[in-house]
Protein backbone atom coordinates (compact mmCIF):
# COMPACT_ATOMS: atom_id res chain seq x y z
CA UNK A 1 -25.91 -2.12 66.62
CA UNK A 2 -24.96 -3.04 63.22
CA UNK A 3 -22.96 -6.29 62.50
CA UNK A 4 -20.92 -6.57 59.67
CA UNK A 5 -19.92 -9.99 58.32
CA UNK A 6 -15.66 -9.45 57.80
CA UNK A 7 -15.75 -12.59 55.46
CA UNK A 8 -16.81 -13.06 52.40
CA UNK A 9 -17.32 -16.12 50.37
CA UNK A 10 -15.30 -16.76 47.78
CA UNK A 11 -17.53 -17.56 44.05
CA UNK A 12 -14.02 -18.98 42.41
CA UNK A 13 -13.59 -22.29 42.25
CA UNK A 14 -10.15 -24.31 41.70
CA UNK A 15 -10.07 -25.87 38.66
CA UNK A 16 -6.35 -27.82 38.57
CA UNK A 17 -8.15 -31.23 40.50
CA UNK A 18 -11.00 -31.50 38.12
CA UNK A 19 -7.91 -31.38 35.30
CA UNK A 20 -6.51 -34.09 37.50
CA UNK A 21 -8.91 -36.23 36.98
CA UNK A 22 -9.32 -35.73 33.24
CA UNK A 23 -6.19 -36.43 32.70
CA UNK A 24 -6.13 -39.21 34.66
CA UNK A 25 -9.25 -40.98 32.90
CA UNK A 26 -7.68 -39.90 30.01
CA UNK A 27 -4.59 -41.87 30.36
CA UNK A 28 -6.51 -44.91 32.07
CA UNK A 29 -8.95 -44.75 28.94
CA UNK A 30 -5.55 -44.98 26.34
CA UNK A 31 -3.69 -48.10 28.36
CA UNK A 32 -7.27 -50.25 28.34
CA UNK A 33 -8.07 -48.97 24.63
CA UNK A 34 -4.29 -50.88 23.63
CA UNK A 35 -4.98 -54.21 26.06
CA UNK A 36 -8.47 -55.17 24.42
CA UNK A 37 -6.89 -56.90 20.87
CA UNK A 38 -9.30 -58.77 19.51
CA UNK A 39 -6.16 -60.88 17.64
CA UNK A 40 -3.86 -61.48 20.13
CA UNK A 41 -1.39 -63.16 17.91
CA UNK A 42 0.88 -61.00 15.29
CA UNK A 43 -0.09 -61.62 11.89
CA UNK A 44 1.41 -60.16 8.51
CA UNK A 45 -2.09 -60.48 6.67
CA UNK A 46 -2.12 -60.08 3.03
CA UNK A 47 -3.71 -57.10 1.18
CA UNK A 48 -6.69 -56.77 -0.64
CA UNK A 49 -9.10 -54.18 -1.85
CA UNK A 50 -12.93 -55.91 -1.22
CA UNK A 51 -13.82 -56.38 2.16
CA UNK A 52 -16.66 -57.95 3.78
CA UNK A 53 -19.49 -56.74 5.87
CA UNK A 54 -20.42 -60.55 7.16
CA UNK A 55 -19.61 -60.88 11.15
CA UNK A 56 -17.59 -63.96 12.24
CA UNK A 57 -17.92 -64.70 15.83
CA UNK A 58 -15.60 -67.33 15.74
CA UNK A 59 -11.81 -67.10 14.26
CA UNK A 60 -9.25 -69.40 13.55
CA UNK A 61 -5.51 -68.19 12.83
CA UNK A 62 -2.75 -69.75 11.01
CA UNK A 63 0.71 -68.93 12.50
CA UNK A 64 3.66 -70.11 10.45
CA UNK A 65 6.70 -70.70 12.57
CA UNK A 66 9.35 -71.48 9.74
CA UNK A 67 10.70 -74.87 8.89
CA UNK A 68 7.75 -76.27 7.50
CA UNK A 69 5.92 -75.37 11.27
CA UNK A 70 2.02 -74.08 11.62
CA UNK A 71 0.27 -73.47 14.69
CA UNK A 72 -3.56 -73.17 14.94
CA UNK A 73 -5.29 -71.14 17.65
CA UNK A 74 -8.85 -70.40 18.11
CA UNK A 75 -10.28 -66.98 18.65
CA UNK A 76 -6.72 -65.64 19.39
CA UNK A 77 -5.65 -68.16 21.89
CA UNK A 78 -1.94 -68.22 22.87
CA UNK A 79 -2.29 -72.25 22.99
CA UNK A 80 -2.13 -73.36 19.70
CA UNK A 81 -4.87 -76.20 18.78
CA UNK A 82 -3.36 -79.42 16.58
CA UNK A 83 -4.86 -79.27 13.31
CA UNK A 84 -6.58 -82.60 14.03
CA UNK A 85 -8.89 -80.82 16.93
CA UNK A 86 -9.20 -77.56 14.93
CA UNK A 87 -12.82 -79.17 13.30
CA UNK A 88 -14.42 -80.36 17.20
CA UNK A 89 -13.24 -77.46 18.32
CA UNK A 90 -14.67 -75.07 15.74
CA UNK A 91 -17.94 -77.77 15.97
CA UNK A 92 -18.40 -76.88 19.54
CA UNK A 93 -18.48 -73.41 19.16
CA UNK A 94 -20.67 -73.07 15.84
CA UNK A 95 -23.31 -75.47 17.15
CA UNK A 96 -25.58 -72.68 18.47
CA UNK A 97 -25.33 -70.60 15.61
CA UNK A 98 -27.80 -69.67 13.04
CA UNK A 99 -25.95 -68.71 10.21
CA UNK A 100 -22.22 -70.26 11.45
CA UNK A 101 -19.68 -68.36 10.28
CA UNK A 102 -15.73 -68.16 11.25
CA UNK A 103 -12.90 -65.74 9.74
CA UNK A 104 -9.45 -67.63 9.17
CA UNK A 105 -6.32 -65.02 9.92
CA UNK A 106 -2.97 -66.77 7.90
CA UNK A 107 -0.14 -65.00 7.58
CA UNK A 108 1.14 -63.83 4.35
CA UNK A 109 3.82 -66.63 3.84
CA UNK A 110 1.72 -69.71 5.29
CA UNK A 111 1.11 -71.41 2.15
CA UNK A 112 -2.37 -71.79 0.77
CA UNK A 113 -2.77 -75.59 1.60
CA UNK A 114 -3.14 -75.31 4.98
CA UNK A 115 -5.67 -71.84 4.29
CA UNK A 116 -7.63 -74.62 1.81
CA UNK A 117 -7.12 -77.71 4.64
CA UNK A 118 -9.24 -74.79 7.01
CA UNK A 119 -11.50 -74.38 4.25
CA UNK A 120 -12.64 -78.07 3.90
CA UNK A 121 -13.47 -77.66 7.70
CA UNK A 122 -15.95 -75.15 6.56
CA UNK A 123 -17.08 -77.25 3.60
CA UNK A 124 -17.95 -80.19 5.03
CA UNK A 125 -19.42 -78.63 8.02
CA UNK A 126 -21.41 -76.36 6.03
CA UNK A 127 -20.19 -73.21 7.63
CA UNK A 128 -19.76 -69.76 5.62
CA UNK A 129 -15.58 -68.37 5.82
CA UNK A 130 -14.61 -65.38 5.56
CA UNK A 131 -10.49 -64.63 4.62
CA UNK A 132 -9.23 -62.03 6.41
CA UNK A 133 -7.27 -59.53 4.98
CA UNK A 134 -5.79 -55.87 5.47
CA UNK A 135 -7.14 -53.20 3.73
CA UNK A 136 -4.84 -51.70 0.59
């Protein structure tokens, strides 16, 4: 007596939920990529042409509010730092470091004496700035 097997199995496979899930990381992979800014705050930063290879692990960025107004913030913080914290702060951070280095972002229409009043922090600290700029 012969017995003959009436199904067969099928060798296709459905491809539409492995698309699914591509798309899916895709679009999960595109809304982290635009949360992790490494500047939270909006700057207009000035131009230039030379740009650095140095790393900065620290930054420090000059917002200018109008009306005479700066705020200081430290690595990006939304809480802005007064200006007369801005060196213990920066001091606390650096101490560990073995070639201390921080990157000041200013806006384009904060006016260079508070950029040279971040400077002096630097100076008298012995610390290496970098100015950040946008590439031309």
């Amino acid at each position: 007596m012969a017995l003959k097997r009436i199904t067969k199995a099928d060798p296709n496979m459905s491809m539409s939920s492995m698309t699914d899930i591509v798309f899916l990381l895709l679009i999960f992979f595109l809304v982290t990529s635009t949360l992790v800014n490494p500047n939270a705050l909006k700057l207009l930063l000035p131009k230039s042409t030379g740009q650095v290879n140095a790393k900065a692990t620290v930054s420090v960025s000059i917002k200018d509010w109008g009306n005479d107004k700066y705020t200081f913030h430290i690595n990006g913080a939304e809480k802005p730092v007064p200006f007369t914290q801005v060196e213990d702060e920066l001091i606390s951070l650096l101490v560990n470091e073995q070639e201390p280095t921080f990157s000041i972002y200013a806006d384009q229409s904060v006016p260079i004496k508070e950029v040279v009043s971040v400077m002096n922090i630097a100076k008298h600290n012995h610390y290496k700035v970098i100015l950040a700029t946008s590439p031309e």
